[in-house]
PDB file of N, CA and C in Angstrom:
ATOM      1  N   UNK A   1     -17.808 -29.890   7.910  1.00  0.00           N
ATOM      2  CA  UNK A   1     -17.645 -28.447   7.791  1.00  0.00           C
ATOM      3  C   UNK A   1     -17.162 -28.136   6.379  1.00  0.00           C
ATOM      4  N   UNK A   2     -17.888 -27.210   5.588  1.00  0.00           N
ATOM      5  CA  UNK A   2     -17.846 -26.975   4.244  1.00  0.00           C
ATOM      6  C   UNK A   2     -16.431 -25.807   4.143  1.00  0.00           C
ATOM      7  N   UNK A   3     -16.165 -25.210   5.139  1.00  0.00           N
ATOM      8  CA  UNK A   3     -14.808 -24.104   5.094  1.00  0.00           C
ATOM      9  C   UNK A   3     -15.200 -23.083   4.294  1.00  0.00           C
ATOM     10  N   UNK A   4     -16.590 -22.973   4.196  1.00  0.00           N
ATOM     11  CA  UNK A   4     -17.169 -21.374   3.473  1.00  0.00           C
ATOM     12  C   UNK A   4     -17.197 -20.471   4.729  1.00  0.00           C
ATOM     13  N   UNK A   5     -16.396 -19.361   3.937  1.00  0.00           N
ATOM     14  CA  UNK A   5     -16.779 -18.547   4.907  1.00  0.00           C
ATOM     15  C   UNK A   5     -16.867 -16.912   4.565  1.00  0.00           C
ATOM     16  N   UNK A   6     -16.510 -15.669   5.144  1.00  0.00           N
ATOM     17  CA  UNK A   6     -16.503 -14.391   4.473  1.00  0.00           C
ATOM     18  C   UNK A   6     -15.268 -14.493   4.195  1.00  0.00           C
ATOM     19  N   UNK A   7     -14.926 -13.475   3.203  1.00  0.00           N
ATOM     20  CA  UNK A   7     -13.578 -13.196   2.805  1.00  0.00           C
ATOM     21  C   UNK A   7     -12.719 -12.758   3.853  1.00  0.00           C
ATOM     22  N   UNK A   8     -11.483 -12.910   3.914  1.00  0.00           N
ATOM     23  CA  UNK A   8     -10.346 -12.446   4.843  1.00  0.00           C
ATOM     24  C   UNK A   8      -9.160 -11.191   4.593  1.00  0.00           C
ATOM     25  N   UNK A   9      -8.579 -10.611   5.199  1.00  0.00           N
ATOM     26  CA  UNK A   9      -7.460 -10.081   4.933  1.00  0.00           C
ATOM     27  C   UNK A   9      -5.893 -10.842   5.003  1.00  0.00           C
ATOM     28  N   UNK A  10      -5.065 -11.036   4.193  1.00  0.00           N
ATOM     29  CA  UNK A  10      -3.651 -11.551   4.871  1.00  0.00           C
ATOM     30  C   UNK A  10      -2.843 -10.321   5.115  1.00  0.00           C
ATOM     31  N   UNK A  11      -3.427  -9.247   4.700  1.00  0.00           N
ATOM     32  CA  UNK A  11      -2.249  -8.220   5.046  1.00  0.00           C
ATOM     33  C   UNK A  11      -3.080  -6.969   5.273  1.00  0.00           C
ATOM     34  N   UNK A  12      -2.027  -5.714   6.051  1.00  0.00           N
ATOM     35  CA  UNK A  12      -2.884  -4.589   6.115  1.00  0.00           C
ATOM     36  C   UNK A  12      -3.327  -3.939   4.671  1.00  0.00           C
ATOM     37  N   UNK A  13      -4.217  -3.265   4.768  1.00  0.00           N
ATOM     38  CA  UNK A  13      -4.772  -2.543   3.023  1.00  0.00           C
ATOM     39  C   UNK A  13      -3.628  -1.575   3.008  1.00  0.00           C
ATOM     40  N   UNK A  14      -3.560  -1.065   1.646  1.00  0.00           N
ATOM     41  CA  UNK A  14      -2.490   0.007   1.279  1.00  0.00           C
ATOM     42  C   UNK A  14      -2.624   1.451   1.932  1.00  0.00           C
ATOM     43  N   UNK A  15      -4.163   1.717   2.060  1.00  0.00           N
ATOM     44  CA  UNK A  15      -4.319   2.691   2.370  1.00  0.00           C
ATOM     45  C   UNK A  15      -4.184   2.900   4.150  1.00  0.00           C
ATOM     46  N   UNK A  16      -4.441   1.804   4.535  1.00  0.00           N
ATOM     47  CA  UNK A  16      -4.278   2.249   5.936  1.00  0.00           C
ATOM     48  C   UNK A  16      -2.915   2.375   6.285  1.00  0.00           C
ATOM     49  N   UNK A  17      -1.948   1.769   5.890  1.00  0.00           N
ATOM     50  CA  UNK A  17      -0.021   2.386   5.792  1.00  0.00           C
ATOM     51  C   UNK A  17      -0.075   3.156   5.624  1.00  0.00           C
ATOM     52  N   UNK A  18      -0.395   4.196   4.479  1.00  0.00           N
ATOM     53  CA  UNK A  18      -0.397   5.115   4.323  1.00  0.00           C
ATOM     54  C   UNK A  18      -0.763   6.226   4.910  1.00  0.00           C
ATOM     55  N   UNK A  19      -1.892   6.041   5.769  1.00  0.00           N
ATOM     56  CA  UNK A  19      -2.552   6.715   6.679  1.00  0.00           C
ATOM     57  C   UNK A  19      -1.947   6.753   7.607  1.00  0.00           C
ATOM     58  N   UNK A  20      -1.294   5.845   8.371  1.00  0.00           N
ATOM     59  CA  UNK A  20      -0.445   5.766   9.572  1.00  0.00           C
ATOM     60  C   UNK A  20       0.941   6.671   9.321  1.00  0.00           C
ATOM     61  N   UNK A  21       1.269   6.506   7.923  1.00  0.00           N
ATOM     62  CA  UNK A  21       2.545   7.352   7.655  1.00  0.00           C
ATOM     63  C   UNK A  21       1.523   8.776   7.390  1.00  0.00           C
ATOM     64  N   UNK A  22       0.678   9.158   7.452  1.00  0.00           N
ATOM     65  CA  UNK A  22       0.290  10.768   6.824  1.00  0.00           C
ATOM     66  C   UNK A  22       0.513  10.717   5.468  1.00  0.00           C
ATOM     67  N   UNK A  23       0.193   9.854   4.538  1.00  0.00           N
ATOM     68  CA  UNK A  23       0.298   9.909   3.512  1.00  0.00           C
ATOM     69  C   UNK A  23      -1.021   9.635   2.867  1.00  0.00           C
ATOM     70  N   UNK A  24      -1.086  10.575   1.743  1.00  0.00           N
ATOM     71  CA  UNK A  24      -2.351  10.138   0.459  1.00  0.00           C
ATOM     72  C   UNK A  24      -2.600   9.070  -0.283  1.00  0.00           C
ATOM     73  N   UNK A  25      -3.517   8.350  -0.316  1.00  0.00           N
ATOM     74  CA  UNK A  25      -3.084   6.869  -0.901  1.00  0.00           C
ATOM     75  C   UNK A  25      -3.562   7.347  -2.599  1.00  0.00           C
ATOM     76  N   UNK A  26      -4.286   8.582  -2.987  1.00  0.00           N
ATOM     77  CA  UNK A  26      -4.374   8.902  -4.458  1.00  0.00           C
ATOM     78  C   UNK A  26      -2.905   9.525  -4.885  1.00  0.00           C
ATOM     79  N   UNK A  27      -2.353  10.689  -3.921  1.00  0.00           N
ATOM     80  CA  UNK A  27      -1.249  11.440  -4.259  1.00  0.00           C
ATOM     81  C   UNK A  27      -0.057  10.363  -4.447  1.00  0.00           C
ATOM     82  N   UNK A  28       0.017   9.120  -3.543  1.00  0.00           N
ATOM     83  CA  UNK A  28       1.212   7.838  -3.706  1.00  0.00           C
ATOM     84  C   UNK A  28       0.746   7.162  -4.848  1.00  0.00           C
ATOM     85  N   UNK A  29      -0.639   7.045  -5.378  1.00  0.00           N
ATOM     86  CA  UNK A  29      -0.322   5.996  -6.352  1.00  0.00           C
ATOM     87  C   UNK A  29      -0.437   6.321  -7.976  1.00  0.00           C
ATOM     88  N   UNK A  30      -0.459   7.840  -7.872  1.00  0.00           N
ATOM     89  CA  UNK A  30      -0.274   9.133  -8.843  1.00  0.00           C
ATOM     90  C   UNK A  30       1.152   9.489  -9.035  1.00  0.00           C
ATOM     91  N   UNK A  31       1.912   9.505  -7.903  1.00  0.00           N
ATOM     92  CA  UNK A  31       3.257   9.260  -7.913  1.00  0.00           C
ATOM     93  C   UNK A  31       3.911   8.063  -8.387  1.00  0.00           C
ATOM     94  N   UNK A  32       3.513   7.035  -8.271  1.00  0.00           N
ATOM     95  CA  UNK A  32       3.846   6.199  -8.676  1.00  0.00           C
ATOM     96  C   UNK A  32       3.827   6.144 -10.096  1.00  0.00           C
ATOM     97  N   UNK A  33       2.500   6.333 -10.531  1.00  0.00           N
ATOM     98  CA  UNK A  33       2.242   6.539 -12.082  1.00  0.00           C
ATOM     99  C   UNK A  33       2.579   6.687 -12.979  1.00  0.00           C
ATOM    100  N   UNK A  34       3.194   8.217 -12.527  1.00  0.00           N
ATOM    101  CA  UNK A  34       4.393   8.974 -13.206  1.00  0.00           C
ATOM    102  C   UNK A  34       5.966   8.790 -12.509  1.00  0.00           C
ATOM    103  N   UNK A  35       5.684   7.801 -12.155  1.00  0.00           N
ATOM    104  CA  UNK A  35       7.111   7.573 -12.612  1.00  0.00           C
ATOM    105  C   UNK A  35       8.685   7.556 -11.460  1.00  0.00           C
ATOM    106  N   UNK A  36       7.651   8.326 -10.244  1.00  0.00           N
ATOM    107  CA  UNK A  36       8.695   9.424  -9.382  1.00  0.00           C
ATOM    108  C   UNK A  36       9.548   7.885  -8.796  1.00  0.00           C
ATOM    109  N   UNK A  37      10.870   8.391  -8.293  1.00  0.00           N
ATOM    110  CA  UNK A  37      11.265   7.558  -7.353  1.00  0.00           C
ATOM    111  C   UNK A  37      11.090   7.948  -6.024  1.00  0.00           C
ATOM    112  N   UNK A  38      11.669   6.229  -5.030  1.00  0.00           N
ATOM    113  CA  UNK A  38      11.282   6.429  -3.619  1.00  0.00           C
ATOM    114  C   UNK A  38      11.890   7.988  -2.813  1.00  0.00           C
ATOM    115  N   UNK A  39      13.252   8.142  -3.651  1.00  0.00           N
ATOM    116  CA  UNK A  39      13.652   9.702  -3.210  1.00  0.00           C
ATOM    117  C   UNK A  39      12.644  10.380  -3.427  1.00  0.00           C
ATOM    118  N   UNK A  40      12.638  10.697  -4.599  1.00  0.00           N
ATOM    119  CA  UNK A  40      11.557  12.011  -4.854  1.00  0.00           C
ATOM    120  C   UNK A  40      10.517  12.046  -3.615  1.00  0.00           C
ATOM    121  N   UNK A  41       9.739  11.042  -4.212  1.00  0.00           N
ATOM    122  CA  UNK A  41       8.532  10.798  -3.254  1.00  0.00           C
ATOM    123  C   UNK A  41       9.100  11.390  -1.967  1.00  0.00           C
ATOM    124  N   UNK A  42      10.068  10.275  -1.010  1.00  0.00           N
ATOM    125  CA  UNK A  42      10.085  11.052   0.570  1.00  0.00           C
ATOM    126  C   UNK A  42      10.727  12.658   0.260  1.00  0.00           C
ATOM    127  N   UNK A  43      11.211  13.166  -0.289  1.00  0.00           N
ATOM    128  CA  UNK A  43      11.633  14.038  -0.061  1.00  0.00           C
ATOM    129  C   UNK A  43      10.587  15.438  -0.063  1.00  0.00           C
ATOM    130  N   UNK A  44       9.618  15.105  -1.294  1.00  0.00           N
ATOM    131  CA  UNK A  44       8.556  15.903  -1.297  1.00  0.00           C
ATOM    132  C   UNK A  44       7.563  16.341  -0.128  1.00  0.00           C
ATOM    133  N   UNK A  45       7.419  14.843   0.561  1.00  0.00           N
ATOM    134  CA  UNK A  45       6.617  14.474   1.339  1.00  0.00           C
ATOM    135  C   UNK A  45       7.161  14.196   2.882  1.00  0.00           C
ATOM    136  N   UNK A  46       8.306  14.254   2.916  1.00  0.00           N
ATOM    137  CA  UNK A  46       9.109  14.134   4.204  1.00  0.00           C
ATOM    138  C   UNK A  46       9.278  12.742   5.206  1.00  0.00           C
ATOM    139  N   UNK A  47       8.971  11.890   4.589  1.00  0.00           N
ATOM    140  CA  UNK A  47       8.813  10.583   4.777  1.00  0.00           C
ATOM    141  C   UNK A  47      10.177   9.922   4.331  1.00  0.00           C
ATOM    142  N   UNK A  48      10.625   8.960   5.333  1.00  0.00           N
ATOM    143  CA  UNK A  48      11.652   8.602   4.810  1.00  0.00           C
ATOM    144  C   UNK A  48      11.758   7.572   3.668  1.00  0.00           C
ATOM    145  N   UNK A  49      12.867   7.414   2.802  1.00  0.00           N
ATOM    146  CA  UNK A  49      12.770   7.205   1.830  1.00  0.00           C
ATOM    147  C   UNK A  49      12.671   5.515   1.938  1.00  0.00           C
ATOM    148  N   UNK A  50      13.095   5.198   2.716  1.00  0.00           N
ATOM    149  CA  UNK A  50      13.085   3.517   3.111  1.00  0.00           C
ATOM    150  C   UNK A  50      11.094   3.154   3.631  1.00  0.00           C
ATOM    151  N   UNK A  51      10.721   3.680   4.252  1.00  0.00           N
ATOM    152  CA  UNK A  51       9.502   3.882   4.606  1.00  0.00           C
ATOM    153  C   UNK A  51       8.513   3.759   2.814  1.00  0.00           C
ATOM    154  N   UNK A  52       8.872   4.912   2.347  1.00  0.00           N
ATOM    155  CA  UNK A  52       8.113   4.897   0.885  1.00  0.00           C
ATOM    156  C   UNK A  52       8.901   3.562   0.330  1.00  0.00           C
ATOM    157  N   UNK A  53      10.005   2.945   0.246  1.00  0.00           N
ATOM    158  CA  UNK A  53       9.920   1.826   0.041  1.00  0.00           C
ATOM    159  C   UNK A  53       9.254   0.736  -0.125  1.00  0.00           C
ATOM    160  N   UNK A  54       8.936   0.901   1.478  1.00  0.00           N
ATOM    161  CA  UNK A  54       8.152  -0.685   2.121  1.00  0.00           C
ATOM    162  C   UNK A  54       7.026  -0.445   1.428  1.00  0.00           C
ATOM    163  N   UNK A  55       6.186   0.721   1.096  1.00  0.00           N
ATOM    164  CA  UNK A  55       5.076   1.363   0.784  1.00  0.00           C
ATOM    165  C   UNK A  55       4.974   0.932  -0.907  1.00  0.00           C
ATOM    166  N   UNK A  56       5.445   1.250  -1.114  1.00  0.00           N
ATOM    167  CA  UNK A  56       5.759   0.648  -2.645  1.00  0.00           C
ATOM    168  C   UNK A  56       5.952  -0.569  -3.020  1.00  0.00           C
ATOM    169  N   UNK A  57       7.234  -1.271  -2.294  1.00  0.00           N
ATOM    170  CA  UNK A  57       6.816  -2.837  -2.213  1.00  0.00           C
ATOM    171  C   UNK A  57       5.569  -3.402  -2.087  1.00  0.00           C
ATOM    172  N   UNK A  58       4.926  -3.360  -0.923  1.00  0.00           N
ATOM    173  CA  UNK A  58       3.581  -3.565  -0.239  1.00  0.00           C
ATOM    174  C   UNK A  58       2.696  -3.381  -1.295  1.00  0.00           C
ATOM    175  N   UNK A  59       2.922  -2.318  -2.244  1.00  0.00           N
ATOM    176  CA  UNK A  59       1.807  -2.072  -3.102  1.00  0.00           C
ATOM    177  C   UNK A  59       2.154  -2.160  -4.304  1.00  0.00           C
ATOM    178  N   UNK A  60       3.337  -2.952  -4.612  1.00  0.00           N
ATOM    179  CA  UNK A  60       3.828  -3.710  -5.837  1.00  0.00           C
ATOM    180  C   UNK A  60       3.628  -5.677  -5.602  1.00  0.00           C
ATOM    181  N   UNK A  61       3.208  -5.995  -4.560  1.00  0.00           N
ATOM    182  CA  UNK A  61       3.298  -7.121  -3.996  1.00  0.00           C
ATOM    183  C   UNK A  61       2.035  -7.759  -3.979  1.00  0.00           C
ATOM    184  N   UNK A  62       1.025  -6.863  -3.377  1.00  0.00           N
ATOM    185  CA  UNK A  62      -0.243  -6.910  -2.693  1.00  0.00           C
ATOM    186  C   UNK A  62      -0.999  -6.160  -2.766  1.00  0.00           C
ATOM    187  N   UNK A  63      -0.736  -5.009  -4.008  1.00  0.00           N
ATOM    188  CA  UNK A  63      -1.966  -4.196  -4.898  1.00  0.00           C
ATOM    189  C   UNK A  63      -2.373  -3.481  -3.197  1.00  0.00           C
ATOM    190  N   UNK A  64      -3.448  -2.820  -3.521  1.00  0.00           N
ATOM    191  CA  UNK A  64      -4.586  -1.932  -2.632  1.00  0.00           C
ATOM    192  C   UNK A  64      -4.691  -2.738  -1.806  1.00  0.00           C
ATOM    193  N   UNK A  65      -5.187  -3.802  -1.452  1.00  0.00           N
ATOM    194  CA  UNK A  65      -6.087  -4.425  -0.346  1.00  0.00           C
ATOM    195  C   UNK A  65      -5.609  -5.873  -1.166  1.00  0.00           C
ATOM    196  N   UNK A  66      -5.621  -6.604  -0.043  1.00  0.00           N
ATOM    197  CA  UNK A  66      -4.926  -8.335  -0.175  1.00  0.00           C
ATOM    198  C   UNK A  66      -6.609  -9.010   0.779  1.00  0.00           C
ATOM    199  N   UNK A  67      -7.767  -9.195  -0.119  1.00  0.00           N
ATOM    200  CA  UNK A  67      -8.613  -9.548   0.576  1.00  0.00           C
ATOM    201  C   UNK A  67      -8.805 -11.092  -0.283  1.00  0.00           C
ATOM    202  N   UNK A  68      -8.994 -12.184   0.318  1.00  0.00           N
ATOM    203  CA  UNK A  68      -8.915 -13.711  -0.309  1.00  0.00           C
ATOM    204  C   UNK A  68     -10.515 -14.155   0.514  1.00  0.00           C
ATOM    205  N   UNK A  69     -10.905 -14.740  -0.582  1.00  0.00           N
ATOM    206  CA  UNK A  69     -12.361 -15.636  -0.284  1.00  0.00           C
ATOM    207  C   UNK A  69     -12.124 -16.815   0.265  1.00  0.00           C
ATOM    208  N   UNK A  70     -12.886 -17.310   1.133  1.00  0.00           N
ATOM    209  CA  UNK A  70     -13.338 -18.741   1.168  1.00  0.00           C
ATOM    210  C   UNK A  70     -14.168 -19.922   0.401  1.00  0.00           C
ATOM    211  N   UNK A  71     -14.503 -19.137  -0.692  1.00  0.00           N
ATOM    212  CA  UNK A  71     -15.463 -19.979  -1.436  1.00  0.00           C
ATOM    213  C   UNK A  71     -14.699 -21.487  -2.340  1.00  0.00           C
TER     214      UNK A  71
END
């Protein structure tokens, strides 16, 4: 067995967190951009600020999408 196979996920994509929280994954990573902190962010957006955390980690960690090949 050669272990080729399609690419995989190890983690959820950025955008679907985001989606589950009601959040924009252009408006979060526009925020990010400039600069805002995790306050700002939840407060604007009503999300708690520990939540935009993980969200930020996640997408300081593991970019957009964490997709790995088999090749």
């Amino acid at each position: 067995m050669s272990g080729l196979g399609p690419p995989w996920s190890i983690q959820p994509s950025l955008q679907l967190m985001l989606e589950e929280a009601g959040l924009e994954i252009d408006t979060f990573l526009d925020d990010i951009r400039k600069g805002k902190t995790d306050d700002e962010i939840a407060q604007q957006t009503g999300v708690s600020r520990e939540v935009i955390s993980n969200l930020r980690e996640h997408f300081e960690k593991y970019g957009i999408d964490s997709v790995m090949g088999q090749d």
